[in-house]
Protein backbone atom coordinates (compact mmCIF):
# COMPACT_ATOMS: atom_id res chain seq x y z
CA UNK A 1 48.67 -3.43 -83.75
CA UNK A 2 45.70 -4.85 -81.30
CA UNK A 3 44.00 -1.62 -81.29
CA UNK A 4 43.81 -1.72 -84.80
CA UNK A 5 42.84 -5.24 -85.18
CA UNK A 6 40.03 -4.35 -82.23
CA UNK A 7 38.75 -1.09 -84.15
CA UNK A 8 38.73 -3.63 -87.36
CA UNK A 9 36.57 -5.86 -85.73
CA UNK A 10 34.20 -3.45 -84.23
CA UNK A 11 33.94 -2.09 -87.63
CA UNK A 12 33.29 -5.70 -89.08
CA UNK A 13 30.50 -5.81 -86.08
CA UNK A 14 28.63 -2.95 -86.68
CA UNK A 15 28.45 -3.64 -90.77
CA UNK A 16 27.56 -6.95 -89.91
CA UNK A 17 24.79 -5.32 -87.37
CA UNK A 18 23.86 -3.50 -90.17
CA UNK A 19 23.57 -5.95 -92.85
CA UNK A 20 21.12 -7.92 -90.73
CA UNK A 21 18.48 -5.00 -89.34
CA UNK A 22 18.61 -4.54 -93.54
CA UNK A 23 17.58 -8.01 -94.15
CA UNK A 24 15.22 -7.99 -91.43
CA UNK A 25 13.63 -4.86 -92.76
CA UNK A 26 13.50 -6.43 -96.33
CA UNK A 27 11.55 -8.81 -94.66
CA UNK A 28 9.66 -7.47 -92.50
CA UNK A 29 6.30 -7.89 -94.05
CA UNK A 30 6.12 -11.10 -93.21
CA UNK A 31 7.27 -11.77 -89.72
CA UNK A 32 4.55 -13.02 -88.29
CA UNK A 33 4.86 -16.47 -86.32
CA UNK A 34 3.40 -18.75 -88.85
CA UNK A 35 4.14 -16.44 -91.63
CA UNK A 36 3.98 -17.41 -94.99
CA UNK A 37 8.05 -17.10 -95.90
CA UNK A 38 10.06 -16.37 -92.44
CA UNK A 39 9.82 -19.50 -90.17
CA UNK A 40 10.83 -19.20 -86.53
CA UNK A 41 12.82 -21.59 -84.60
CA UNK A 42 14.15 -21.47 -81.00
CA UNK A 43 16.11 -23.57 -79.11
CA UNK A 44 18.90 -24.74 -76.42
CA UNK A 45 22.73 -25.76 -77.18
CA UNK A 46 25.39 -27.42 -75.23
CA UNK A 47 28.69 -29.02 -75.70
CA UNK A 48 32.79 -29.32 -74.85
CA UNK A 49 34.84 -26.07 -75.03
CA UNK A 50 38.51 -25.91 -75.29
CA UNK A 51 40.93 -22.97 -75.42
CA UNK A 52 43.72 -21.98 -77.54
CA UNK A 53 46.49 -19.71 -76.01
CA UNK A 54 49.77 -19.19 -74.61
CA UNK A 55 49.53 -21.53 -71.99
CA UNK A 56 49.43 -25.56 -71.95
CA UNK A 57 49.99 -27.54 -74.93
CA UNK A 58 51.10 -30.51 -76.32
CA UNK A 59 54.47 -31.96 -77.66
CA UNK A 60 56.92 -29.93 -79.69
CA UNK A 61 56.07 -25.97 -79.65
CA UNK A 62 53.18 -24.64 -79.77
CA UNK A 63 50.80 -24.21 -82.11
CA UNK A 64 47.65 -23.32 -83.38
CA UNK A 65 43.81 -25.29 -83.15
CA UNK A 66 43.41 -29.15 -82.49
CA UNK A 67 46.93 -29.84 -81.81
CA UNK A 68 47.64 -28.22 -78.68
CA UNK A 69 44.09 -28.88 -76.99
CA UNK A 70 44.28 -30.23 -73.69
CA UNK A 71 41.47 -32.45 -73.28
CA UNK A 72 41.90 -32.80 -69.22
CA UNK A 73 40.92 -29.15 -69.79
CA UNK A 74 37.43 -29.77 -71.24
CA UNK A 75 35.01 -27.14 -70.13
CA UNK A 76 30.91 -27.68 -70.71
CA UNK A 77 29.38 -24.76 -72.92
CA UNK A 78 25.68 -23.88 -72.35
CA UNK A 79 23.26 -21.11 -74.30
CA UNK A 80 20.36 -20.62 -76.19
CA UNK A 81 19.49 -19.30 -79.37
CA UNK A 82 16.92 -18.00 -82.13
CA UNK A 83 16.89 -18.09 -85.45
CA UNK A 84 14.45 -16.70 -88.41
CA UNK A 85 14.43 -18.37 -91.83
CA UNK A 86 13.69 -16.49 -94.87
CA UNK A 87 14.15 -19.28 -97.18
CA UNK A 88 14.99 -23.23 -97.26
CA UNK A 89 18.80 -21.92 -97.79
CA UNK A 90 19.48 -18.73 -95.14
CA UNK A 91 19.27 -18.80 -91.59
CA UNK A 92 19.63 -15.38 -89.64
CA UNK A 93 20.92 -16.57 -86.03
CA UNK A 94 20.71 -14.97 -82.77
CA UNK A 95 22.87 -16.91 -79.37
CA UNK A 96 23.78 -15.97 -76.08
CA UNK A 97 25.90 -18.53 -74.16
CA UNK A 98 28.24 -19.34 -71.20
CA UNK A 99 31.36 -21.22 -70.73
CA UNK A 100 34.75 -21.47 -68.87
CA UNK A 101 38.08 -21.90 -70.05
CA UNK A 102 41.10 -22.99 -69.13
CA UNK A 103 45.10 -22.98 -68.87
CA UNK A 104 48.08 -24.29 -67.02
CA UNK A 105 51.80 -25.41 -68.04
CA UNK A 106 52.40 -28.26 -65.39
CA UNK A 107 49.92 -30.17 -66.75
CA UNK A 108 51.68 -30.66 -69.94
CA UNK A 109 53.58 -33.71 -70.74
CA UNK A 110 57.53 -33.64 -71.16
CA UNK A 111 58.64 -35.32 -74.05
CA UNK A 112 61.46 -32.89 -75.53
CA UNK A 113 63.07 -29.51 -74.40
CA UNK A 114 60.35 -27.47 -76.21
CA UNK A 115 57.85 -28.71 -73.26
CA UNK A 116 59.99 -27.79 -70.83
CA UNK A 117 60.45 -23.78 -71.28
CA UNK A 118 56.48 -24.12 -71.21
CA UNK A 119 56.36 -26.52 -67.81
CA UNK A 120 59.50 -24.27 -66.45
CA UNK A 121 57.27 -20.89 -66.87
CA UNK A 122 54.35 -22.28 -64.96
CA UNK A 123 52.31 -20.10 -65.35
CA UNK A 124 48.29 -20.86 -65.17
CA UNK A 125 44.56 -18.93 -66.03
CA UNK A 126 41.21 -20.19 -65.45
CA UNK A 127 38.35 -17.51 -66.76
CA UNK A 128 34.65 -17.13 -66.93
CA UNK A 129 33.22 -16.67 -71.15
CA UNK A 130 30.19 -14.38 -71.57
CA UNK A 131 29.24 -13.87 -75.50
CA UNK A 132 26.49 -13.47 -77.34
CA UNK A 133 26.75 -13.16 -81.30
CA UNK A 134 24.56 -12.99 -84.58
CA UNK A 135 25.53 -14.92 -87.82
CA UNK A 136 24.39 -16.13 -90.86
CA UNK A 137 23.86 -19.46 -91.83
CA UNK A 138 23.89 -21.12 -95.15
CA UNK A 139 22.44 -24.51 -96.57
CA UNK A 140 24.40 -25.33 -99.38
CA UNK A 141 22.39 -28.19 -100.51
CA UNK A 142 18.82 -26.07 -100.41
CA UNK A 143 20.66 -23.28 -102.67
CA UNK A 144 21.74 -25.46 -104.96
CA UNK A 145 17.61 -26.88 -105.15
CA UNK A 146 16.08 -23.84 -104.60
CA UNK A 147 14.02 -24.48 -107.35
CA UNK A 148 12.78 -27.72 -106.82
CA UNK A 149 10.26 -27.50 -104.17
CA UNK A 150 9.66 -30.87 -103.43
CA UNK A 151 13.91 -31.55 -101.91
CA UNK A 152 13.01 -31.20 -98.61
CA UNK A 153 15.58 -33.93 -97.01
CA UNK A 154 15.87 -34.82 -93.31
CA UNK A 155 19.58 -34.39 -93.24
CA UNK A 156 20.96 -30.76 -93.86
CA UNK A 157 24.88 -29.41 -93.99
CA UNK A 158 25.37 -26.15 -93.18
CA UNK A 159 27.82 -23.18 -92.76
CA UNK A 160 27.81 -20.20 -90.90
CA UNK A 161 29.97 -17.08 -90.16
CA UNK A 162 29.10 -14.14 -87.71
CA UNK A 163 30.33 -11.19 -85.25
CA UNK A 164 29.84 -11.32 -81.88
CA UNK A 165 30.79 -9.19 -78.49
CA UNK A 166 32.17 -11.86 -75.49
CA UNK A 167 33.43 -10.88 -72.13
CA UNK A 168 36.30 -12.77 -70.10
CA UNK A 169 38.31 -12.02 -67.07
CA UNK A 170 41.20 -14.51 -66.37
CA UNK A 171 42.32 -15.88 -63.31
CA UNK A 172 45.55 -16.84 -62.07
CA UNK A 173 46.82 -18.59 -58.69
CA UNK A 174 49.24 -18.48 -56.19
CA UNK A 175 49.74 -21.54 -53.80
CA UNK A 176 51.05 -21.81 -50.73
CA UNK A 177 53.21 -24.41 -48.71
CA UNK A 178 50.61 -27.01 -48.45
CA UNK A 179 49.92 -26.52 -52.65
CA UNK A 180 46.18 -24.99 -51.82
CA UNK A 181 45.67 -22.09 -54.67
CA UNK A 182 44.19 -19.02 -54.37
CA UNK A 183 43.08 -17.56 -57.51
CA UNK A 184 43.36 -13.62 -58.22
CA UNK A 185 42.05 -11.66 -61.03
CA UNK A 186 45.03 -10.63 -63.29
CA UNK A 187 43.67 -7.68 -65.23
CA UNK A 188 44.33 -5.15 -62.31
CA UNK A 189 47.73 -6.69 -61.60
CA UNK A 190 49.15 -5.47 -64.39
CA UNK A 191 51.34 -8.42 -64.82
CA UNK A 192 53.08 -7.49 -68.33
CA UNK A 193 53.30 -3.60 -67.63
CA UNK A 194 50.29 -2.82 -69.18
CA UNK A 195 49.66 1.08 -68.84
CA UNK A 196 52.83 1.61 -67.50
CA UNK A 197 54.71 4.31 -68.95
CA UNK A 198 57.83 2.30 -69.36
CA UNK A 199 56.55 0.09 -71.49
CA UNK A 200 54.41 2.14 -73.76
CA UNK A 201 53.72 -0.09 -76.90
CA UNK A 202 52.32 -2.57 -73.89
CA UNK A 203 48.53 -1.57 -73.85
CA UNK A 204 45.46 -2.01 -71.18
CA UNK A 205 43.42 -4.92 -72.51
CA UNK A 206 39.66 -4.78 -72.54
CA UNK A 207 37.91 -7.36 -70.63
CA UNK A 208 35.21 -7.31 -73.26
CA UNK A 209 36.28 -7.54 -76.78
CA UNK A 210 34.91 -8.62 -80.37
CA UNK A 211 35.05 -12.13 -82.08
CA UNK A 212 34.33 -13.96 -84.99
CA UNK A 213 31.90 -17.07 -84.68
CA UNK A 214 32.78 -19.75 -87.61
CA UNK A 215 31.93 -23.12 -88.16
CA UNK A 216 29.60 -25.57 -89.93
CA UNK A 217 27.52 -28.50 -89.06
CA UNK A 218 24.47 -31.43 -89.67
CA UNK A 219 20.88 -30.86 -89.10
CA UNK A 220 18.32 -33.57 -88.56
CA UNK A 221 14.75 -32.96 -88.70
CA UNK A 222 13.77 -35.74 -86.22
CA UNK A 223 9.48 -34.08 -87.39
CA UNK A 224 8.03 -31.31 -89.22
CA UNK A 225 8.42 -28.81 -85.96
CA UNK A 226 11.73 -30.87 -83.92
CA UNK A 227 15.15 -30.78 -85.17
CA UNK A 228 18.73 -31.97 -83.93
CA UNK A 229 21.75 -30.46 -84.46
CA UNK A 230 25.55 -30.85 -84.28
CA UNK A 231 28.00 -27.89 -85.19
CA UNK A 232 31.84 -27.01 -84.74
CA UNK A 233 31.71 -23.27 -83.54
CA UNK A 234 35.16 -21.69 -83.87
CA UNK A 235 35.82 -18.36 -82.39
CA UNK A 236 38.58 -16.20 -83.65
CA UNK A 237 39.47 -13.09 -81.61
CA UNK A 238 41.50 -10.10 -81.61
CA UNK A 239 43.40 -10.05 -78.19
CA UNK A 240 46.21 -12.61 -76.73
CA UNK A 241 44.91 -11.52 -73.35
CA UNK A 242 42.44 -14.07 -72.68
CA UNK A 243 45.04 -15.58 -70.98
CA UNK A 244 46.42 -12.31 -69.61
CA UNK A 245 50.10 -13.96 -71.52
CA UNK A 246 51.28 -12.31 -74.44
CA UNK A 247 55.13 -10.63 -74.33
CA UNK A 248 57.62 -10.34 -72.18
CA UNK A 249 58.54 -10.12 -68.42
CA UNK A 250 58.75 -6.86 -66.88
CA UNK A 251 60.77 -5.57 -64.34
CA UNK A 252 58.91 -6.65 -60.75
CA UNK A 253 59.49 -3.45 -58.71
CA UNK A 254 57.83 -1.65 -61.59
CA UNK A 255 54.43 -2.96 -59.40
CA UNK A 256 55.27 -0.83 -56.50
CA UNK A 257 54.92 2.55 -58.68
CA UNK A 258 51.71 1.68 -60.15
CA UNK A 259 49.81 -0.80 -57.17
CA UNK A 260 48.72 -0.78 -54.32
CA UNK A 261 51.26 -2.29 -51.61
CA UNK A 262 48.84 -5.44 -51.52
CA UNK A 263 48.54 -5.75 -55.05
CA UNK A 264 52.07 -5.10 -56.01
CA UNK A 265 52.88 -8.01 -53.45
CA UNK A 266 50.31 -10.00 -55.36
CA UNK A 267 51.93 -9.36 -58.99
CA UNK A 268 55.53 -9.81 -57.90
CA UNK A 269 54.56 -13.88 -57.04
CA UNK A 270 51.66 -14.52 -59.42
CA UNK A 271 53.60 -12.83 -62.91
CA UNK A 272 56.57 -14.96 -62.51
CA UNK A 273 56.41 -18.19 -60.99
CA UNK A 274 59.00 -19.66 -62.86
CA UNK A 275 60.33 -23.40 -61.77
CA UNK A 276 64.57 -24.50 -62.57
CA UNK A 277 63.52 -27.54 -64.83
CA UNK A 278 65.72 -26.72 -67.80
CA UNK A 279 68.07 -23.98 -66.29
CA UNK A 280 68.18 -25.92 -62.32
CA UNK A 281 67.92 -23.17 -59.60
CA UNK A 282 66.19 -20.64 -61.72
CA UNK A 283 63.27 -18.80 -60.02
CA UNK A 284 62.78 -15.77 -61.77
CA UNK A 285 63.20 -14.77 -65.29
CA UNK A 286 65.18 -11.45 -66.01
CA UNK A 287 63.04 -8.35 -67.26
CA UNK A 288 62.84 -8.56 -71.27
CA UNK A 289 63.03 -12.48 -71.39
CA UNK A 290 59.68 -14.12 -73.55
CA UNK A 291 56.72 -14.70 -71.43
CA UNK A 292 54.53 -15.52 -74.36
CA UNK A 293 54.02 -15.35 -78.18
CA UNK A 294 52.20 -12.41 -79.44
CA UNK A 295 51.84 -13.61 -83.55
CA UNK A 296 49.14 -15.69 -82.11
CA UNK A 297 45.46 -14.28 -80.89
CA UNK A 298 43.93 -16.61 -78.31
CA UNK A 299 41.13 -18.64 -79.58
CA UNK A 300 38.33 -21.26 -78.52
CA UNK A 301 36.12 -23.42 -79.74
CA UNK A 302 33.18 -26.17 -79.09
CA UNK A 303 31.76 -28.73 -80.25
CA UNK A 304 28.08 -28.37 -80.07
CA UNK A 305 24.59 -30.46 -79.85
CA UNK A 306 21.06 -28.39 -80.55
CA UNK A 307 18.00 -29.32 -79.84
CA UNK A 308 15.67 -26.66 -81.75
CA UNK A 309 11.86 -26.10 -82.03
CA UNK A 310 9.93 -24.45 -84.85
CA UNK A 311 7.75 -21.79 -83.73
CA UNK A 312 4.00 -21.16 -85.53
CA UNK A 313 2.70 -23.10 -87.92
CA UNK A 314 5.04 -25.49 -89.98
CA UNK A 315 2.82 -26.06 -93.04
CA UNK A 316 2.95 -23.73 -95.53
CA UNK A 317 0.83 -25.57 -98.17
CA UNK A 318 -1.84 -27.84 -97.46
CA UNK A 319 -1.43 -31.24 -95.75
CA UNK A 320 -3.10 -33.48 -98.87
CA UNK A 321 -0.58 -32.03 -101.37
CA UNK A 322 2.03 -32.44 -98.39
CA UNK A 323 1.50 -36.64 -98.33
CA UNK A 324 1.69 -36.53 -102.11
CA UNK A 325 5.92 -35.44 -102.04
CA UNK A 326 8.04 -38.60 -101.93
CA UNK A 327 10.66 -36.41 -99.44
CA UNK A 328 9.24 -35.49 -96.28
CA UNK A 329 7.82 -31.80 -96.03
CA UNK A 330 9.70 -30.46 -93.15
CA UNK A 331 8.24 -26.84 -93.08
């Protein structure tokens, strides 16, 4: 069922992909910095990322988007982006951007049992984000008065929707009698059997997969060439891996068939380092039992400020008829 969501969104990529070299071609006359009907504008972005998964939480069970954010958790985005504007209305975007993301159970705070089968698996991920992504953005308000020339407010809502490649590689940690951590990548480890031909509907994960960028937002136009920005950017994905927690526990000696002797040691302790809190004296779950939820991708989002700069000229008719408008002339 991943692969097919995965080839689905490579398919939604590349028609995307498609879609926008078209546009650009159907405009290509005119870009040119300073250009009479595509405007230019570059710019930097940064904000507070948070991650959606199988790990952490909140009260009650898990589930999806605000609820279950960990705040202590907050990770700073940072990236930079370019965007062309064939109209008042339609925005074709261009970002690349880092961040870092995070996950642990013991952080979570116990309030019923549903807490505790989370705090009891304690389990924990920390992983580097990589992703770049183009999109389209919308201006609701300049559609609607596309044919009034002189609306040219300050103040600008906006939507926008996009595909976009991202590359992750999660983290987990073992600690030893003195509680220092050392972290290990997880992907090789294997930890849920993926590969192995015992558990053959349990695939190898890529490390870099597609998403879906989503949001909206408020644009300022502090001048005629600066411009602030603030925007909720939601990424949906197609894998439960970020995380590397998805099914089920596997049988540990499995590890000694398919790693190395070091590695296998490695996965044994770092899969399952489960904690008696609501079953006292329990240290390992048996092969089978729930590790994670699989009806849920991973997810992650920021909240984001921009700071953006029009490139070229900004006038496109001449300055005296510019003062004569009663809203200011922003391009």
């Amino acid at each position: 069922m991943k692969n097919r969501l995965h080839e689905r969104g490579s398919y939604v990529f590349l028609l995307l992909l498609l879609f926008s070299l078209l546009s650009f071609k159907s405009y290509s006359q005119h870009f040119i910095f300073g250009g009479e009907k595509v405007r230019w504008e570059a710019g930097v972005n940064f904000g507070p990322t948070f991650f959606l998964g199988d790990l952490g939480g909140n009260r009650g069970k898990g589930t999806t988007f605000l609820k279950d954010v960990n705040t202590e958790l907050t990770k700073m985005m940072k990236g930079a982006f370019i965007t062309c504007y064939p109209n008042d209305w339609l925005g074709l975007r261009l970002a690349a951007q880092y961040t870092f993301v995070e996950g642990q159970d013991y952080i979570i705070n116990t309030h019923t049992v549903d807490e505790l089968w989370r705090k009891q698996r304690n389990l924990d991920f920390k992983s580097n984000m990589w992703e770049a992504y183009i999109a389209t953005e919308i201006y609701p308000l300049m559609l609607l008065k596309k044919n009034d020339e002189e609306y040219q407010p300050r103040l600008r809502p906006f939507g926008f929707i996009g595909v976009g490649l991202f590359h992750f590689n999660p983290k987990g940690s073992i600690s030893d009698a003195n509680g220092n951590k050392t972290w290990y990548e997880l992907h090789p480890l294997r930890t849920e059997g993926q590969g192995m031909a015992e558990y053959p509907e349990k695939k190898p994960y890529s490390l870099t997969q597609v998403n879906i960028p989503m949001g909206g937002g408020l644009k300022y136009f502090a001048s005629d060439r600066i411009n602030l920005s603030v925007e909720l950017l939601y990424r949906k994905t197609f894998t439960d891996y970020i995380d590397d927690v998805s099914t089920t526990y596997i049988d540990p000696n499995k590890f000694d068939t398919y790693l190395s002797a070091s590695n296998a040691a490695i996965a044994r302790k770092i899969h399952d380092k489960t904690i008696g809190i609501v079953i006292p004296g329990l240290t390992r779950y048996a092969p089978g039992s729930q590790r994670g939820n699989s009806k849920n991708m991973d997810a992650y989002f920021s909240f984001v400020l921009k700071f953006g700069i029009r490139l070229g000229s900004v006038y496109t008719i001449d300055r005296g008829a510019m003062r004569q408008t009663r809203c200011p002339a922003l391009f």
